[in-house]
PDB file of N, CA and C in Angstrom:
ATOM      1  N   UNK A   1      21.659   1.780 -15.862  1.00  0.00           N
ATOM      2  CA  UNK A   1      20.943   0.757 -15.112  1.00  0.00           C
ATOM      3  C   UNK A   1      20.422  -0.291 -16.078  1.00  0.00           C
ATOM      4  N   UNK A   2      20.485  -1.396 -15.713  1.00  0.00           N
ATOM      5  CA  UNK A   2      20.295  -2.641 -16.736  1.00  0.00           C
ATOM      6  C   UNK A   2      18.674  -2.999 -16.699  1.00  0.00           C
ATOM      7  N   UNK A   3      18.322  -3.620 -17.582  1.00  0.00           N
ATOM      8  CA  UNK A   3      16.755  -3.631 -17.534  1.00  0.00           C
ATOM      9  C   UNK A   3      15.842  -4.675 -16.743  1.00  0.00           C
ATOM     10  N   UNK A   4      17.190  -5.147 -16.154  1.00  0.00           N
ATOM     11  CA  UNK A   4      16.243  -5.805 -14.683  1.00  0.00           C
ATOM     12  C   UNK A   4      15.630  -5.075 -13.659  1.00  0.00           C
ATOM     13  N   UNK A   5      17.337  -4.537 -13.159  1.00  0.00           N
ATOM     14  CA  UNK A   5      16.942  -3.509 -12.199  1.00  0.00           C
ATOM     15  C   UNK A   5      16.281  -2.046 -12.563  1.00  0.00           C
ATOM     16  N   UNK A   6      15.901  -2.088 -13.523  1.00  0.00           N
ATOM     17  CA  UNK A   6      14.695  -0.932 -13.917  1.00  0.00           C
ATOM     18  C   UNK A   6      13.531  -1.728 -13.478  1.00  0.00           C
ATOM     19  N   UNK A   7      13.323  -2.718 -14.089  1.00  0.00           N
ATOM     20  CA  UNK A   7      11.628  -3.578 -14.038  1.00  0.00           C
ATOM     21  C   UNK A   7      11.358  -3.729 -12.545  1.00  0.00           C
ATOM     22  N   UNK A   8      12.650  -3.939 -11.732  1.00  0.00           N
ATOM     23  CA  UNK A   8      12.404  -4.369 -10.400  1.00  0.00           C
ATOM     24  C   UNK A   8      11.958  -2.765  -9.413  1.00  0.00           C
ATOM     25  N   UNK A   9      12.834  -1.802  -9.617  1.00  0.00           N
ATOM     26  CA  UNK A   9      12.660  -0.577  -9.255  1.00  0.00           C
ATOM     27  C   UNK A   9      11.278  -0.208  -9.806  1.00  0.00           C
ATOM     28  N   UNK A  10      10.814  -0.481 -10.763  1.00  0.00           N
ATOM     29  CA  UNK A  10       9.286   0.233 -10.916  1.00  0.00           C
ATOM     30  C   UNK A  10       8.699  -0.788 -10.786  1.00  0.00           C
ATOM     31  N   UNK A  11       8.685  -2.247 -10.594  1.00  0.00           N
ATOM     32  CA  UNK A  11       7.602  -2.601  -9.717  1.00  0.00           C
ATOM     33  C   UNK A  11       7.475  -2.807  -8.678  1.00  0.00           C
ATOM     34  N   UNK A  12       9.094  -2.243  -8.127  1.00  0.00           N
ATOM     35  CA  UNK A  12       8.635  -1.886  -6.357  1.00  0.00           C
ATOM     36  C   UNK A  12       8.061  -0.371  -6.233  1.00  0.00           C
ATOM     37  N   UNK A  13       7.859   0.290  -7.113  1.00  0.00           N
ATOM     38  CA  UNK A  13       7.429   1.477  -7.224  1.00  0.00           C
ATOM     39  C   UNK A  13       5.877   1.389  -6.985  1.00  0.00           C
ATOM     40  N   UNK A  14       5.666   0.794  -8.286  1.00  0.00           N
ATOM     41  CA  UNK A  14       4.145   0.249  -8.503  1.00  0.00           C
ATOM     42  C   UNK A  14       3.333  -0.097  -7.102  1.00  0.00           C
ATOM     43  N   UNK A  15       4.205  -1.636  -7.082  1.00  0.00           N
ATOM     44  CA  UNK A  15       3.640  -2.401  -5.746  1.00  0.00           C
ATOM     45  C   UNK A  15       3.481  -1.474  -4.674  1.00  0.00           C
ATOM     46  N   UNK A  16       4.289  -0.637  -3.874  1.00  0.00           N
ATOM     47  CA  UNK A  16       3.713   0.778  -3.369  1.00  0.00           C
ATOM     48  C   UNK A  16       3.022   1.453  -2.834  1.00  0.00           C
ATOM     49  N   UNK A  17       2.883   2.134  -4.534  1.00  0.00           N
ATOM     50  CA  UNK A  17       2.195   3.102  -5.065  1.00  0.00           C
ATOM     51  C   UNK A  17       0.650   2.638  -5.051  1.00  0.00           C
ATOM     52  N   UNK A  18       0.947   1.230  -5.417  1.00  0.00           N
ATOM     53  CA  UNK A  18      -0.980   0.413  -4.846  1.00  0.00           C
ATOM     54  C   UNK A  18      -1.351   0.074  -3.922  1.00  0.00           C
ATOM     55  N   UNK A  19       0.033  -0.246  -2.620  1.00  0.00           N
ATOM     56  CA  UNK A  19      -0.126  -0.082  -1.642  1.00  0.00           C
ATOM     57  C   UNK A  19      -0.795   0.844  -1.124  1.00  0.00           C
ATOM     58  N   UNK A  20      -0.688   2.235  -1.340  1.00  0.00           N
ATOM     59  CA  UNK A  20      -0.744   3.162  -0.518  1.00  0.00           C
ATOM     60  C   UNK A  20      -2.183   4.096  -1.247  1.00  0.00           C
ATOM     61  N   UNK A  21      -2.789   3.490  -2.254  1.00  0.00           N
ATOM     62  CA  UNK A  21      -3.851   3.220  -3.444  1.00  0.00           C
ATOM     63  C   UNK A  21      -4.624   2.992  -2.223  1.00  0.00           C
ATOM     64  N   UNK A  22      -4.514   1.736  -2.127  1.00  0.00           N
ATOM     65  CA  UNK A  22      -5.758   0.644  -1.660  1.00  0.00           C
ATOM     66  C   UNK A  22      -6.474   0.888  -0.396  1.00  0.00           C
ATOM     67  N   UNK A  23      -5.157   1.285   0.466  1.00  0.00           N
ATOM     68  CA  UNK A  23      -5.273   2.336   2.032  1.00  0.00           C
ATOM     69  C   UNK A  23      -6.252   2.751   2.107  1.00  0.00           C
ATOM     70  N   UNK A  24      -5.687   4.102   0.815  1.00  0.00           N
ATOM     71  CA  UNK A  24      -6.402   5.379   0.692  1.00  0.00           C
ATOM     72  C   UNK A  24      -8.300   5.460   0.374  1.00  0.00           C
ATOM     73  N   UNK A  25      -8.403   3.906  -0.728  1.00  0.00           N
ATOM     74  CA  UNK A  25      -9.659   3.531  -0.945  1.00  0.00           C
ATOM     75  C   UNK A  25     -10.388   2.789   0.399  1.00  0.00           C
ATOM     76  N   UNK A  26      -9.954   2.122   1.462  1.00  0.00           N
ATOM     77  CA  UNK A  26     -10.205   1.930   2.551  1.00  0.00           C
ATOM     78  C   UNK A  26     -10.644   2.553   3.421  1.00  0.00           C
ATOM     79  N   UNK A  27      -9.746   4.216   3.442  1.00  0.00           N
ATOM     80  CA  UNK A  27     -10.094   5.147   4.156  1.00  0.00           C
ATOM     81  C   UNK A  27     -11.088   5.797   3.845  1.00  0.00           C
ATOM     82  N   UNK A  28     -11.417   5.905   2.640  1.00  0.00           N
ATOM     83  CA  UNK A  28     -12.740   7.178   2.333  1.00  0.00           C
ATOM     84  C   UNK A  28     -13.594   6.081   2.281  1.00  0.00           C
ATOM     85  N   UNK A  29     -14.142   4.898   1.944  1.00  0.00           N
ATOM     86  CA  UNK A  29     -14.986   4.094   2.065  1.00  0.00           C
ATOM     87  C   UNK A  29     -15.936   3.580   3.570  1.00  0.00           C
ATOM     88  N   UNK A  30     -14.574   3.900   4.345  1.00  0.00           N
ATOM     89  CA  UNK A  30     -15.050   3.925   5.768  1.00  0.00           C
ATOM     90  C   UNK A  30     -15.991   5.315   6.312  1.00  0.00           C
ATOM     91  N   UNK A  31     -15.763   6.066   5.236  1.00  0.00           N
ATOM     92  CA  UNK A  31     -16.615   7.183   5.452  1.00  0.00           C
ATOM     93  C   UNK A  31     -17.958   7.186   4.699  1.00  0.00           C
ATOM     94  N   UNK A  32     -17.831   6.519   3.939  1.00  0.00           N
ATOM     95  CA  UNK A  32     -19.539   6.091   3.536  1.00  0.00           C
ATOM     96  C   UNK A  32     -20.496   6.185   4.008  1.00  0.00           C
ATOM     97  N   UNK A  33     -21.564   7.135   4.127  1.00  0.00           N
ATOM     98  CA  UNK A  33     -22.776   7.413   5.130  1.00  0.00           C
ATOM     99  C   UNK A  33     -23.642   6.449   4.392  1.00  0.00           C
ATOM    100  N   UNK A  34     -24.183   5.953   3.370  1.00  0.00           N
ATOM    101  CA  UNK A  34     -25.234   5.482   2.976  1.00  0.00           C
ATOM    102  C   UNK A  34     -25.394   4.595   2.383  1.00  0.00           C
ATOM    103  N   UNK A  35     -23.762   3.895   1.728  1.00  0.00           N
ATOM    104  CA  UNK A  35     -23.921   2.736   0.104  1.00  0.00           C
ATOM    105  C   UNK A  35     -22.916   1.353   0.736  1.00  0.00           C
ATOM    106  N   UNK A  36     -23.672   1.022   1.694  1.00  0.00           N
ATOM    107  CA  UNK A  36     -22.656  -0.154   2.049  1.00  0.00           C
ATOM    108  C   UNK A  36     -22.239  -1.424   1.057  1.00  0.00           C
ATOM    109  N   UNK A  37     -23.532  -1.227  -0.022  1.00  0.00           N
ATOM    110  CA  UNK A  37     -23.283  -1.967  -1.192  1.00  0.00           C
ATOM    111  C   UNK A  37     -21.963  -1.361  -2.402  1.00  0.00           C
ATOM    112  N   UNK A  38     -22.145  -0.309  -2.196  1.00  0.00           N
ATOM    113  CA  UNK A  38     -21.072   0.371  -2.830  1.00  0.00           C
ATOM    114  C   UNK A  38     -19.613   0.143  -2.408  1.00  0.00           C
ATOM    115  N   UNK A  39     -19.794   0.466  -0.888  1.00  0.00           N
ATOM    116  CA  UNK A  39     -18.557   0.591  -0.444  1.00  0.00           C
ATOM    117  C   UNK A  39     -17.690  -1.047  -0.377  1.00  0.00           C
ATOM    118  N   UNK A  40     -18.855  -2.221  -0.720  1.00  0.00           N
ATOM    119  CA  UNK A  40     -18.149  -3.372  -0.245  1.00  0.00           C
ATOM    120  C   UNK A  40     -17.497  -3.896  -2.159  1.00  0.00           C
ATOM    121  N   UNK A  41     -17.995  -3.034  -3.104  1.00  0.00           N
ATOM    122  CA  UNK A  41     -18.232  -3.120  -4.491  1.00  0.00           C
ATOM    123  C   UNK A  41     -16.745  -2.513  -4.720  1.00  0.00           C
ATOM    124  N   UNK A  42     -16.666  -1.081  -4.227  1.00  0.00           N
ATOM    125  CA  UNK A  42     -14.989  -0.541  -4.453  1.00  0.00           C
ATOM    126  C   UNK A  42     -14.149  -1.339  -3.942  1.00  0.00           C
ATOM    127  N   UNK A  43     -14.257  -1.582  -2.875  1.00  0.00           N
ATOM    128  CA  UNK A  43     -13.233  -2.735  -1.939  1.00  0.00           C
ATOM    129  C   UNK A  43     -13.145  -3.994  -2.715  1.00  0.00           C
ATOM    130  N   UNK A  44     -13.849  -4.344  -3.251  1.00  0.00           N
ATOM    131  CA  UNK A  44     -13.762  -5.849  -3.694  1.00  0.00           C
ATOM    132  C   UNK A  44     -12.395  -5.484  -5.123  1.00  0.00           C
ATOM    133  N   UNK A  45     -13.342  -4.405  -5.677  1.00  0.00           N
ATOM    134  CA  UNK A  45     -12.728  -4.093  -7.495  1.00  0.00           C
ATOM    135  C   UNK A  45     -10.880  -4.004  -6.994  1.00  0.00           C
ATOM    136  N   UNK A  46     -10.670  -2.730  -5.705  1.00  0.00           N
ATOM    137  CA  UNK A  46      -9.731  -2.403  -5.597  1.00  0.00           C
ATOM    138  C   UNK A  46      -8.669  -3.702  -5.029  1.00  0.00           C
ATOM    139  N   UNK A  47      -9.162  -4.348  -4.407  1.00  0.00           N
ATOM    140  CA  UNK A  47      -8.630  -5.902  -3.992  1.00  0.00           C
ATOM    141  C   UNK A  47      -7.987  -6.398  -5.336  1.00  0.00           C
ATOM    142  N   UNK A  48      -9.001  -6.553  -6.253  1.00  0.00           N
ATOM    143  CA  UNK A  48      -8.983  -7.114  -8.068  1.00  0.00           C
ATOM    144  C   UNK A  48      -7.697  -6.386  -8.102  1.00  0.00           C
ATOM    145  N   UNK A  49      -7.620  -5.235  -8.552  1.00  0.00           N
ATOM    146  CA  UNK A  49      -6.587  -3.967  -8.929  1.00  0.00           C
ATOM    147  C   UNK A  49      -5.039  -4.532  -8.231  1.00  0.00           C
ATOM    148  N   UNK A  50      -5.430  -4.509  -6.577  1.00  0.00           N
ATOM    149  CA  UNK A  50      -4.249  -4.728  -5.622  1.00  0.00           C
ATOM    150  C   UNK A  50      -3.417  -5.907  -6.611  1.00  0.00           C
ATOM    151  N   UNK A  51      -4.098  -7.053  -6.653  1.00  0.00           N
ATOM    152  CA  UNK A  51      -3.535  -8.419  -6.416  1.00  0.00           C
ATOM    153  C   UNK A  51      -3.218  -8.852  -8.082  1.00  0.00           C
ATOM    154  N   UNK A  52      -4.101  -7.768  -8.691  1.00  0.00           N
ATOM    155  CA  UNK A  52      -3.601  -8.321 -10.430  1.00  0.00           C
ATOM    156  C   UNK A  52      -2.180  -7.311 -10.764  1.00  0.00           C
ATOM    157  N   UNK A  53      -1.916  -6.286  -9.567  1.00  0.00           N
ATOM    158  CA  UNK A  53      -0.755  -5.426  -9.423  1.00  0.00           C
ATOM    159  C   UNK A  53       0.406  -6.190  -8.883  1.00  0.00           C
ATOM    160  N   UNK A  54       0.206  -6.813  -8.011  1.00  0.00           N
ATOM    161  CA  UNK A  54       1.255  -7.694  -7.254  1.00  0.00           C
ATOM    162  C   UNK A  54       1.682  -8.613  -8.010  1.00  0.00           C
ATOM    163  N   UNK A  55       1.239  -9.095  -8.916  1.00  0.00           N
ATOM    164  CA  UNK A  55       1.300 -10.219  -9.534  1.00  0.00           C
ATOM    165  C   UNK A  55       1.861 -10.400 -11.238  1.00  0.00           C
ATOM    166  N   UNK A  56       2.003  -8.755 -11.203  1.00  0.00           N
ATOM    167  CA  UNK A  56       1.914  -8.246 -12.720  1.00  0.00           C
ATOM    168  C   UNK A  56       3.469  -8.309 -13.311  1.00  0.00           C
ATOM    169  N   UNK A  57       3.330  -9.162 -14.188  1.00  0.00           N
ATOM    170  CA  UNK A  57       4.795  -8.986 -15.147  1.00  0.00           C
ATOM    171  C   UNK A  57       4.868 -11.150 -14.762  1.00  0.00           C
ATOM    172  N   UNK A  58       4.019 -11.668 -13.747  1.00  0.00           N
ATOM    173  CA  UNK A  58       4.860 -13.034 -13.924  1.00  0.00           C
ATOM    174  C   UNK A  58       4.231 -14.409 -14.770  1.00  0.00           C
ATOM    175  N   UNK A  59       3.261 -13.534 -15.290  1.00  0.00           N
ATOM    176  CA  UNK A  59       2.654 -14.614 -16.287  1.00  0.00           C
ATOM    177  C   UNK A  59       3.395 -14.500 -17.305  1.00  0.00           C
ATOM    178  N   UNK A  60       4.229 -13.775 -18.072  1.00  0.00           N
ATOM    179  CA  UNK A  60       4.724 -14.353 -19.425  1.00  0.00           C
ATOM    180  C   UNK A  60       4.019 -13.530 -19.888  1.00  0.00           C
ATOM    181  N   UNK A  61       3.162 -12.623 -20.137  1.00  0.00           N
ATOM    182  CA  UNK A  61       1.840 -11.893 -20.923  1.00  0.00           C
ATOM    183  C   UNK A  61       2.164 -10.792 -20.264  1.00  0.00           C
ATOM    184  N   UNK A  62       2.717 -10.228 -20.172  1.00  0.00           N
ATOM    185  CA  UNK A  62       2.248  -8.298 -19.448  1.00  0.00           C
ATOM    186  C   UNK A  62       1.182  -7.655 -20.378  1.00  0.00           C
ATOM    187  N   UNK A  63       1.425  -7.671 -21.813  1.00  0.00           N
ATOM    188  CA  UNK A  63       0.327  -7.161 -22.095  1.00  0.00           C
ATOM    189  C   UNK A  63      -1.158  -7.514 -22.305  1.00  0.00           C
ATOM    190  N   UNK A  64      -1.101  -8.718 -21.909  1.00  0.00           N
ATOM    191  CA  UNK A  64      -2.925  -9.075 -21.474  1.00  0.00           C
ATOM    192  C   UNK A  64      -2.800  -8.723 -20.031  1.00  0.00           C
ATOM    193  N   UNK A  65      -1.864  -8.844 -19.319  1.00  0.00           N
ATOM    194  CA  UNK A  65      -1.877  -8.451 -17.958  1.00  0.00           C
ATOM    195  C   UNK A  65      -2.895  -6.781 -17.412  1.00  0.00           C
ATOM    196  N   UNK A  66      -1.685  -6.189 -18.290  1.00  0.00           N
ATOM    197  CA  UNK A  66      -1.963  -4.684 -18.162  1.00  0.00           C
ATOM    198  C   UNK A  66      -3.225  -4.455 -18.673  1.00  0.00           C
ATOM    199  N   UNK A  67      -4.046  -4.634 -20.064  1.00  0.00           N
ATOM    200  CA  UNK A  67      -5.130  -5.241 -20.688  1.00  0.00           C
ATOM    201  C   UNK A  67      -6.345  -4.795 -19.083  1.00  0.00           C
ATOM    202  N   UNK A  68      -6.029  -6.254 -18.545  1.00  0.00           N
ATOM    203  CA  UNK A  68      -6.715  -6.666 -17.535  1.00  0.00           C
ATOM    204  C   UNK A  68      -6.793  -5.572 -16.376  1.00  0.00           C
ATOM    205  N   UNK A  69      -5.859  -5.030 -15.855  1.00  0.00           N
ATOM    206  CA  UNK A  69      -5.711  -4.099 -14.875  1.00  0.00           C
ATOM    207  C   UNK A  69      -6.062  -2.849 -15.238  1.00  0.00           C
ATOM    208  N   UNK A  70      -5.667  -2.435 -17.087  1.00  0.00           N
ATOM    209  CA  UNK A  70      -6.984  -0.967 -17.317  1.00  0.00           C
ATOM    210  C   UNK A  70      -8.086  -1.193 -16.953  1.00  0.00           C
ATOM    211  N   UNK A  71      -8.742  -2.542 -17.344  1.00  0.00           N
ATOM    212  CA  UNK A  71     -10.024  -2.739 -17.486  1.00  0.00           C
ATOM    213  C   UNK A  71     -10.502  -2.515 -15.741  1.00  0.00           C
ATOM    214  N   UNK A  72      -9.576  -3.184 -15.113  1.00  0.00           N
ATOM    215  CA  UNK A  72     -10.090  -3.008 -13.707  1.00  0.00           C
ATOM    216  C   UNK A  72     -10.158  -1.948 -13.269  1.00  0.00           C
ATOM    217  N   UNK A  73      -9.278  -0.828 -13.350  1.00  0.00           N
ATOM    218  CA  UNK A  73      -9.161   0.315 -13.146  1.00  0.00           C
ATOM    219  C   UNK A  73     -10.587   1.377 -13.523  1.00  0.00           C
ATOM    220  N   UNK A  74     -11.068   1.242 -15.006  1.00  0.00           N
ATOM    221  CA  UNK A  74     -11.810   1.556 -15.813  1.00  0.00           C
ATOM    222  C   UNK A  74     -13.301   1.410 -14.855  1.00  0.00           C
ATOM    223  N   UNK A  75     -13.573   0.048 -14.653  1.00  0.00           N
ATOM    224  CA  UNK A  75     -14.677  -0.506 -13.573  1.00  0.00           C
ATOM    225  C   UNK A  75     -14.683   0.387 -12.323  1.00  0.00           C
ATOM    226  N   UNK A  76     -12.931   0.163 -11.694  1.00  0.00           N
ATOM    227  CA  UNK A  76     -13.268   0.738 -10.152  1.00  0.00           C
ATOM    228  C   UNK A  76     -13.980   2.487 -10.305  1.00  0.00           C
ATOM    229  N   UNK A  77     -13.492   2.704 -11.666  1.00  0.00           N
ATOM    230  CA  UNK A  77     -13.659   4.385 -11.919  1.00  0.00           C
ATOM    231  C   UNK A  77     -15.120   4.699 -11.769  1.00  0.00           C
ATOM    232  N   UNK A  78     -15.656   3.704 -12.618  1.00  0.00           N
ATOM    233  CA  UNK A  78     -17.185   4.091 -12.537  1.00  0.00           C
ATOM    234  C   UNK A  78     -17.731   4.350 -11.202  1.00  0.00           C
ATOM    235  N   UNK A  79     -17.471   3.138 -10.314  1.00  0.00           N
ATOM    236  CA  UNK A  79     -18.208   3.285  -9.006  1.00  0.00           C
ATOM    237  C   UNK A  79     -17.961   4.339  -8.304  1.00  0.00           C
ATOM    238  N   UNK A  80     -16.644   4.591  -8.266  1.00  0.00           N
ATOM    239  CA  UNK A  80     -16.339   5.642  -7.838  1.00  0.00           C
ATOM    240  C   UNK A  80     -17.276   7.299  -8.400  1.00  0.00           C
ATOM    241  N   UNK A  81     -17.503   7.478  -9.591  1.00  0.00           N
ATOM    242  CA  UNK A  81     -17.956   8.268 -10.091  1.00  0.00           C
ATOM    243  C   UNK A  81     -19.629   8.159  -9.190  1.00  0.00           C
ATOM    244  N   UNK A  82     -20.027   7.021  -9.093  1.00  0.00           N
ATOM    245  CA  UNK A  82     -21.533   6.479  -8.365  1.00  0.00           C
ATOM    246  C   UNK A  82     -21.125   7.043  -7.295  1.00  0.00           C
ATOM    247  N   UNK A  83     -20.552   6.750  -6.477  1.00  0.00           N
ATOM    248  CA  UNK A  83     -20.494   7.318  -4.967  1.00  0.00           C
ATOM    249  C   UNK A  83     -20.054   9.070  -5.306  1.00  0.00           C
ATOM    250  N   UNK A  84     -19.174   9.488  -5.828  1.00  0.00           N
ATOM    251  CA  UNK A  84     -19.181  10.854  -5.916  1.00  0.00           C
ATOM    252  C   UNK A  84     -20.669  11.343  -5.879  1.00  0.00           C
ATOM    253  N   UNK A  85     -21.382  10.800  -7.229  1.00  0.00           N
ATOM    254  CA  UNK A  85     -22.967  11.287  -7.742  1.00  0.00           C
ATOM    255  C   UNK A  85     -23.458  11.428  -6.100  1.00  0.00           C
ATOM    256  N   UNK A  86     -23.426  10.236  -5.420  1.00  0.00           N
ATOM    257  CA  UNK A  86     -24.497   9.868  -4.264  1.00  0.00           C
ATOM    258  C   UNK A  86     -23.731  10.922  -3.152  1.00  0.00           C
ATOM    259  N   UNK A  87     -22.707  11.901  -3.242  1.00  0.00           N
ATOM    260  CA  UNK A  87     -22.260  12.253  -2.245  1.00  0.00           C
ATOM    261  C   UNK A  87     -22.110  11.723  -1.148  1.00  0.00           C
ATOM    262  N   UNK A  88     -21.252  10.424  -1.242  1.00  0.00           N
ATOM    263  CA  UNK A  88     -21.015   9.172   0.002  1.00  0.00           C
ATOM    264  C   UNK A  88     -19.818   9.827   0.729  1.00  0.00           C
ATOM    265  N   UNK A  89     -18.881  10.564   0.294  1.00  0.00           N
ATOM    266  CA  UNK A  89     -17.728  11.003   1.078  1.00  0.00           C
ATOM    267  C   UNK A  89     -17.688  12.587   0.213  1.00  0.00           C
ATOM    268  N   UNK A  90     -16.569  13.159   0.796  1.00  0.00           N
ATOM    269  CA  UNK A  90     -15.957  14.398   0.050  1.00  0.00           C
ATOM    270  C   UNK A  90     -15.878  14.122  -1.731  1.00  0.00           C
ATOM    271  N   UNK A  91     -16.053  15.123  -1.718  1.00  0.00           N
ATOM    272  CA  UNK A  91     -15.675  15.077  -3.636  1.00  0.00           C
ATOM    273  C   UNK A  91     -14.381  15.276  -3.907  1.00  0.00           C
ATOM    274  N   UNK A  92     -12.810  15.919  -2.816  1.00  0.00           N
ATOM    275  CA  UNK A  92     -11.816  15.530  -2.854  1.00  0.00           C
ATOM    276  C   UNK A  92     -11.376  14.331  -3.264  1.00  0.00           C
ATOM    277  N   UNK A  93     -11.911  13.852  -2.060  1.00  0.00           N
ATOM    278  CA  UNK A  93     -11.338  12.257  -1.798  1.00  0.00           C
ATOM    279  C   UNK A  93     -11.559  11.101  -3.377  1.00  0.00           C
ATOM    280  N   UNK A  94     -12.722  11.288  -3.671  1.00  0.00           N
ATOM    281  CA  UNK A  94     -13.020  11.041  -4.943  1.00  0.00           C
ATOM    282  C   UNK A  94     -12.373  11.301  -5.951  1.00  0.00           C
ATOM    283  N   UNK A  95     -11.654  12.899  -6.089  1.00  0.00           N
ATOM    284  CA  UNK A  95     -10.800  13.054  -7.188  1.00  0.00           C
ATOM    285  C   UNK A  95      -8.877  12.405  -7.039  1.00  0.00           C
ATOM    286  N   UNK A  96      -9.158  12.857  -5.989  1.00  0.00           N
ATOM    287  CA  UNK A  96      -7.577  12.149  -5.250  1.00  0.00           C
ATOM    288  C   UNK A  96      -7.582  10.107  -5.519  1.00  0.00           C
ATOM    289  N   UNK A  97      -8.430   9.724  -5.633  1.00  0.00           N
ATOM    290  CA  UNK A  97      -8.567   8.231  -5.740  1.00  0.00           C
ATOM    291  C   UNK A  97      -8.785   7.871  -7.107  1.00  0.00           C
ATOM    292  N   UNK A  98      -9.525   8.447  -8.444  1.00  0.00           N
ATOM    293  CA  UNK A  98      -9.402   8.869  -9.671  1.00  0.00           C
ATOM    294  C   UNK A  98      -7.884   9.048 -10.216  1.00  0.00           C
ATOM    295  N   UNK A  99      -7.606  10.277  -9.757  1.00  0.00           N
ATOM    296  CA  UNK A  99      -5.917  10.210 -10.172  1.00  0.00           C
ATOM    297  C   UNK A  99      -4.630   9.125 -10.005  1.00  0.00           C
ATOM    298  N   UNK A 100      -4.834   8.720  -9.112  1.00  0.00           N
ATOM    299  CA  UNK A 100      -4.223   7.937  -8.322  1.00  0.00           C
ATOM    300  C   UNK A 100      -4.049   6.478  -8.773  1.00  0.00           C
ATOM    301  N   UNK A 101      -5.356   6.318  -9.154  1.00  0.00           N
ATOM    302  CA  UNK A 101      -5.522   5.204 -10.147  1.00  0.00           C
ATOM    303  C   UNK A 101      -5.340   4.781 -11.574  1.00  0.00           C
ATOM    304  N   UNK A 102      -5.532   6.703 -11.883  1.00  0.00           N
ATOM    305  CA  UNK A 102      -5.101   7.027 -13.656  1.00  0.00           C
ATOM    306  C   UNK A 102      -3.553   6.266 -13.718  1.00  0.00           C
ATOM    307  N   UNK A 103      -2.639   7.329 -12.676  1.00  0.00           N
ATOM    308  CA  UNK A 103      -1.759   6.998 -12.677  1.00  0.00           C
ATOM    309  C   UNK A 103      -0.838   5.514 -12.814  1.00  0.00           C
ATOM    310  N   UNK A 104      -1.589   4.503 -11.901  1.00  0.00           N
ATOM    311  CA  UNK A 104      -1.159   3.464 -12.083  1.00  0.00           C
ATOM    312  C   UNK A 104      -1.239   2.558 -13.038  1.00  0.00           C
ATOM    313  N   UNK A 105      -2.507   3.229 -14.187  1.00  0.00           N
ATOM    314  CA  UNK A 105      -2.722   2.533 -15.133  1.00  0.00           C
ATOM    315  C   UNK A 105      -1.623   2.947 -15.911  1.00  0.00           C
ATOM    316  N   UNK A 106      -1.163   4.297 -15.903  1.00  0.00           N
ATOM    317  CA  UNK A 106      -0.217   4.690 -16.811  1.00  0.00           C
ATOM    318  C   UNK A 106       1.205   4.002 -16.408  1.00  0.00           C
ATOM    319  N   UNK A 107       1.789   3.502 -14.975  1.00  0.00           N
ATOM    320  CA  UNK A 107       2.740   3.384 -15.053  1.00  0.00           C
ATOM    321  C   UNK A 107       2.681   1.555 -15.612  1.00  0.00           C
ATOM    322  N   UNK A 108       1.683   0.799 -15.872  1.00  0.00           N
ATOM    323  CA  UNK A 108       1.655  -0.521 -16.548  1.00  0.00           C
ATOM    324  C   UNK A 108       1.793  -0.532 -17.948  1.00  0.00           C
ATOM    325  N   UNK A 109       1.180   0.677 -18.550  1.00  0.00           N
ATOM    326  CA  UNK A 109       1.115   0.774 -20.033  1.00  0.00           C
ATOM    327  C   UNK A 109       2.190   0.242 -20.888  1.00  0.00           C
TER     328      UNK A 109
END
């Protein structure tokens, strides 16, 4: 396979894979009993994440790109770790959205 259609296959992979990311952060956020500041804080970061994902590879720079999208990743992690602390949803859901996100940082690297 030539190294287009690799780049194109994993960033329809990617694109996705953050698709189905962002959902998932939608869904447990809607379960938020108490941090509406929180929950509008993940949504915003994961938006950041979505759209610097969609967009990734067409500046000419991937690696300030990617740079940029650990860092976002890194951010969304914390809050996430805040709402775990505050017991806002399951502590599943929390680890399942952690991984999920590891992951995507790894497939930009």
């Amino acid at each position: 396979m030539g190294g287009m259609e690799s780049h194109a296959r994993t960033s329809q992979e990617l694109r996705q894979r953050m698709f189905e990311v962002t959902l998932a952060l939608y869904r447990v956020t809607e379960e938020f009993r108490t941090s509406d500041m929180l929950s509008s804080r993940l949504r915003a970061k994961a938006n950041e994440i979505f759209e610097a994902t969609i967009e990734y590879g067409l500046s000419g720079d991937p690696e300030r790109e990617a740079d940029v999208i650990g860092r976002k990743i890194e951010t969304l992690k914390g809050y996430l770790d805040i709402g775990q602390t505050l017991r806002t949803a399951r502590p599943i859901n929390f680890a399942v959205l952690n991984r999920e996100y590891e992951r995507i940082g790894e497939m930009i690297e």
